[in-house]
C-alpha atoms as a PDB file:
ATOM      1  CA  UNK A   1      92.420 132.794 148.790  1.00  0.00           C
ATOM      2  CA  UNK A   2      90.140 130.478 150.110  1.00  0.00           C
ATOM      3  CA  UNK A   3      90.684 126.614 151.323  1.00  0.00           C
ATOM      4  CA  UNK A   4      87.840 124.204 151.472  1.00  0.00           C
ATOM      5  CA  UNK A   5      88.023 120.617 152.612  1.00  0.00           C
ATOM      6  CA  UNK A   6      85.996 117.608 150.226  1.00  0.00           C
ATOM      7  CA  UNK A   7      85.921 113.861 150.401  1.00  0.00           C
ATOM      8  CA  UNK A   8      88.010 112.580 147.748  1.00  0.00           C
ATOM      9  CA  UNK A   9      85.410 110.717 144.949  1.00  0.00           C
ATOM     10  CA  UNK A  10      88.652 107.657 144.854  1.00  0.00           C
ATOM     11  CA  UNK A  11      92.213 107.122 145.363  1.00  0.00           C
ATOM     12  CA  UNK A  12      93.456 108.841 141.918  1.00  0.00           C
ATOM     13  CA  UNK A  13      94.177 112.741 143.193  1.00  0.00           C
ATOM     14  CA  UNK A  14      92.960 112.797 138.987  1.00  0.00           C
ATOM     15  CA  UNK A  15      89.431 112.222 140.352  1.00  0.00           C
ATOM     16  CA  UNK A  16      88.304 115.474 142.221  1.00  0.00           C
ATOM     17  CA  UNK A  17      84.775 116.613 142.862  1.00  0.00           C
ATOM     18  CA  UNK A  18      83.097 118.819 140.054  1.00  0.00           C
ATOM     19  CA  UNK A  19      81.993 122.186 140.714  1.00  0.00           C
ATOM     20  CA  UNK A  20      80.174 124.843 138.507  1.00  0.00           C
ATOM     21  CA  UNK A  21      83.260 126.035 136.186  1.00  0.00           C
ATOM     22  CA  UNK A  22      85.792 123.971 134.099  1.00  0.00           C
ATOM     23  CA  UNK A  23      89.652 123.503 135.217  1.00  0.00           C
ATOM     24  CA  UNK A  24      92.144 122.469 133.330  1.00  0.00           C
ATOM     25  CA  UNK A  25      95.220 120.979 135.254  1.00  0.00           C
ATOM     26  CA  UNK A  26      98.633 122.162 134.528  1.00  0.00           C
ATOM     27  CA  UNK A  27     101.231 120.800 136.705  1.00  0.00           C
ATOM     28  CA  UNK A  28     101.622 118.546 139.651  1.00  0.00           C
ATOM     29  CA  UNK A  29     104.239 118.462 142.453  1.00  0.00           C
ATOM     30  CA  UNK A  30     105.294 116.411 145.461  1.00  0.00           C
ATOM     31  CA  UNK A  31     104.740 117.827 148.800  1.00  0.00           C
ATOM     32  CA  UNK A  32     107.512 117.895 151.339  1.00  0.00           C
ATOM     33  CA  UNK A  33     106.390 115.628 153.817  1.00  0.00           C
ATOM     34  CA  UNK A  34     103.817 114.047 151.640  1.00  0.00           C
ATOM     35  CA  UNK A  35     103.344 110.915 150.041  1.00  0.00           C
ATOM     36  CA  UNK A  36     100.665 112.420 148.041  1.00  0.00           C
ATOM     37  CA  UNK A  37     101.187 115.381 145.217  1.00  0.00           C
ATOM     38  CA  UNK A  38      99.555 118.802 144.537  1.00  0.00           C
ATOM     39  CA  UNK A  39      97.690 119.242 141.770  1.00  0.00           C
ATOM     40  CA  UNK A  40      97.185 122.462 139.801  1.00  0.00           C
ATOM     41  CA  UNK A  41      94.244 124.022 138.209  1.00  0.00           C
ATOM     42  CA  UNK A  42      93.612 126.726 135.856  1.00  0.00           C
ATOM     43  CA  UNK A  43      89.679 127.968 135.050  1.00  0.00           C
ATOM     44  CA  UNK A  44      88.983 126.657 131.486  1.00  0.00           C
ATOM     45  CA  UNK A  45      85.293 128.088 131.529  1.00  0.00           C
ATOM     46  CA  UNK A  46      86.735 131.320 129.869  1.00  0.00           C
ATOM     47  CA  UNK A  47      89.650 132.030 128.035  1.00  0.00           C
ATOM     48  CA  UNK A  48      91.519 134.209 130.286  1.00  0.00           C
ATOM     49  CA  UNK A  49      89.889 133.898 132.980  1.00  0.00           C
ATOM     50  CA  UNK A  50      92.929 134.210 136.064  1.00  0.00           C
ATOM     51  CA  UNK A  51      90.917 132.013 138.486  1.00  0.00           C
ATOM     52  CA  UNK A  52      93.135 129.074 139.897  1.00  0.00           C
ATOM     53  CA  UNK A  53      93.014 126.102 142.448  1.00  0.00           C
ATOM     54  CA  UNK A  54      95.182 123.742 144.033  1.00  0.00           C
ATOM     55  CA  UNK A  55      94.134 120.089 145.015  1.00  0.00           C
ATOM     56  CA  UNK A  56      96.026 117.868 147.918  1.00  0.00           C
ATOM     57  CA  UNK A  57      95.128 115.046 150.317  1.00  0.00           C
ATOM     58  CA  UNK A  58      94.634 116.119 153.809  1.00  0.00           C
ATOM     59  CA  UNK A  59      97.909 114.845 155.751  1.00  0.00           C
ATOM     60  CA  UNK A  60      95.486 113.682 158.536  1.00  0.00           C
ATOM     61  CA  UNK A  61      93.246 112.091 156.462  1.00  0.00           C
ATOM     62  CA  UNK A  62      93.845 111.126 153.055  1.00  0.00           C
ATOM     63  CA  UNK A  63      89.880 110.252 152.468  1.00  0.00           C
ATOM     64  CA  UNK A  64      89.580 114.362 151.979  1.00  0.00           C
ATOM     65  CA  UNK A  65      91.025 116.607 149.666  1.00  0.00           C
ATOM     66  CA  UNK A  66      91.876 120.060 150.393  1.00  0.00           C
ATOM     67  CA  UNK A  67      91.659 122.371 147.795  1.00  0.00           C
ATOM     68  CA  UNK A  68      92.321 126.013 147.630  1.00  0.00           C
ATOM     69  CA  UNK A  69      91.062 128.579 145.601  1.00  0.00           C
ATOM     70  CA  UNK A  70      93.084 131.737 144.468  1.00  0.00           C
ATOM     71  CA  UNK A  71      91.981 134.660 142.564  1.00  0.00           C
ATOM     72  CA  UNK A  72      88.280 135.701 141.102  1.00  0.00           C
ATOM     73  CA  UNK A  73      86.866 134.081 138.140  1.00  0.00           C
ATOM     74  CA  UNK A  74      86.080 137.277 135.581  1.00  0.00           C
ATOM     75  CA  UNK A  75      83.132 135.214 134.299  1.00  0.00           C
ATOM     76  CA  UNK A  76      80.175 133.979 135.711  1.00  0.00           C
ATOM     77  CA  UNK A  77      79.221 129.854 135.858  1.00  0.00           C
ATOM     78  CA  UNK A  78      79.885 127.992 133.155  1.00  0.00           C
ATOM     79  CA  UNK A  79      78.493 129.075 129.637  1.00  0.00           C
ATOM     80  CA  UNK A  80      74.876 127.552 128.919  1.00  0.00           C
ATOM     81  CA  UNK A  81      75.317 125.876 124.992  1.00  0.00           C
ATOM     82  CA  UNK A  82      72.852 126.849 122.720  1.00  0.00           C
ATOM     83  CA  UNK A  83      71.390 123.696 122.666  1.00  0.00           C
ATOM     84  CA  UNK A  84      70.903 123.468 126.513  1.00  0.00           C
END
């Protein structure tokens, strides 16, 4: 597990910062104590592929997002297309 903090690109939670691998989001809930829901991620990149994340506004300042990471990625980056 692993937590990183990120200003937020805008005020949609939708909107988060890219990073090398695709996500896919499947669910959302509202945080007790939060005006602002979690959002959560699944690694597209790969079918399979266990990787997850989970996005939030920082309580003490909803400019950042805090997003954790859990489990490893059985891939590596993002697949190159043939074209590339």
């Amino acid at each position: 597990r692993r937590t990183v903090r990120v200003p937020a690109i805008s005020v949609k939670i939708a909107d988060i910062p890219t990073d090398e691998f695709s996500w896919r989001k499947y669910g959302q809930k509202p945080i007790k104590g939060s005006p602002h829901p979690r959002g959560y991620y699944k690694c597209s990149t790969v079918r399979g592929c266990p990787a997850r994340k989970h996005v939030e506004r920082a309580l003490d300042d909803p400019s950042m997002l805090i997003i954790t990471y859990e489990g490893d990625h059985n891939h590596l980056y993002r697949p190159q297309k043939a074209w590339d």
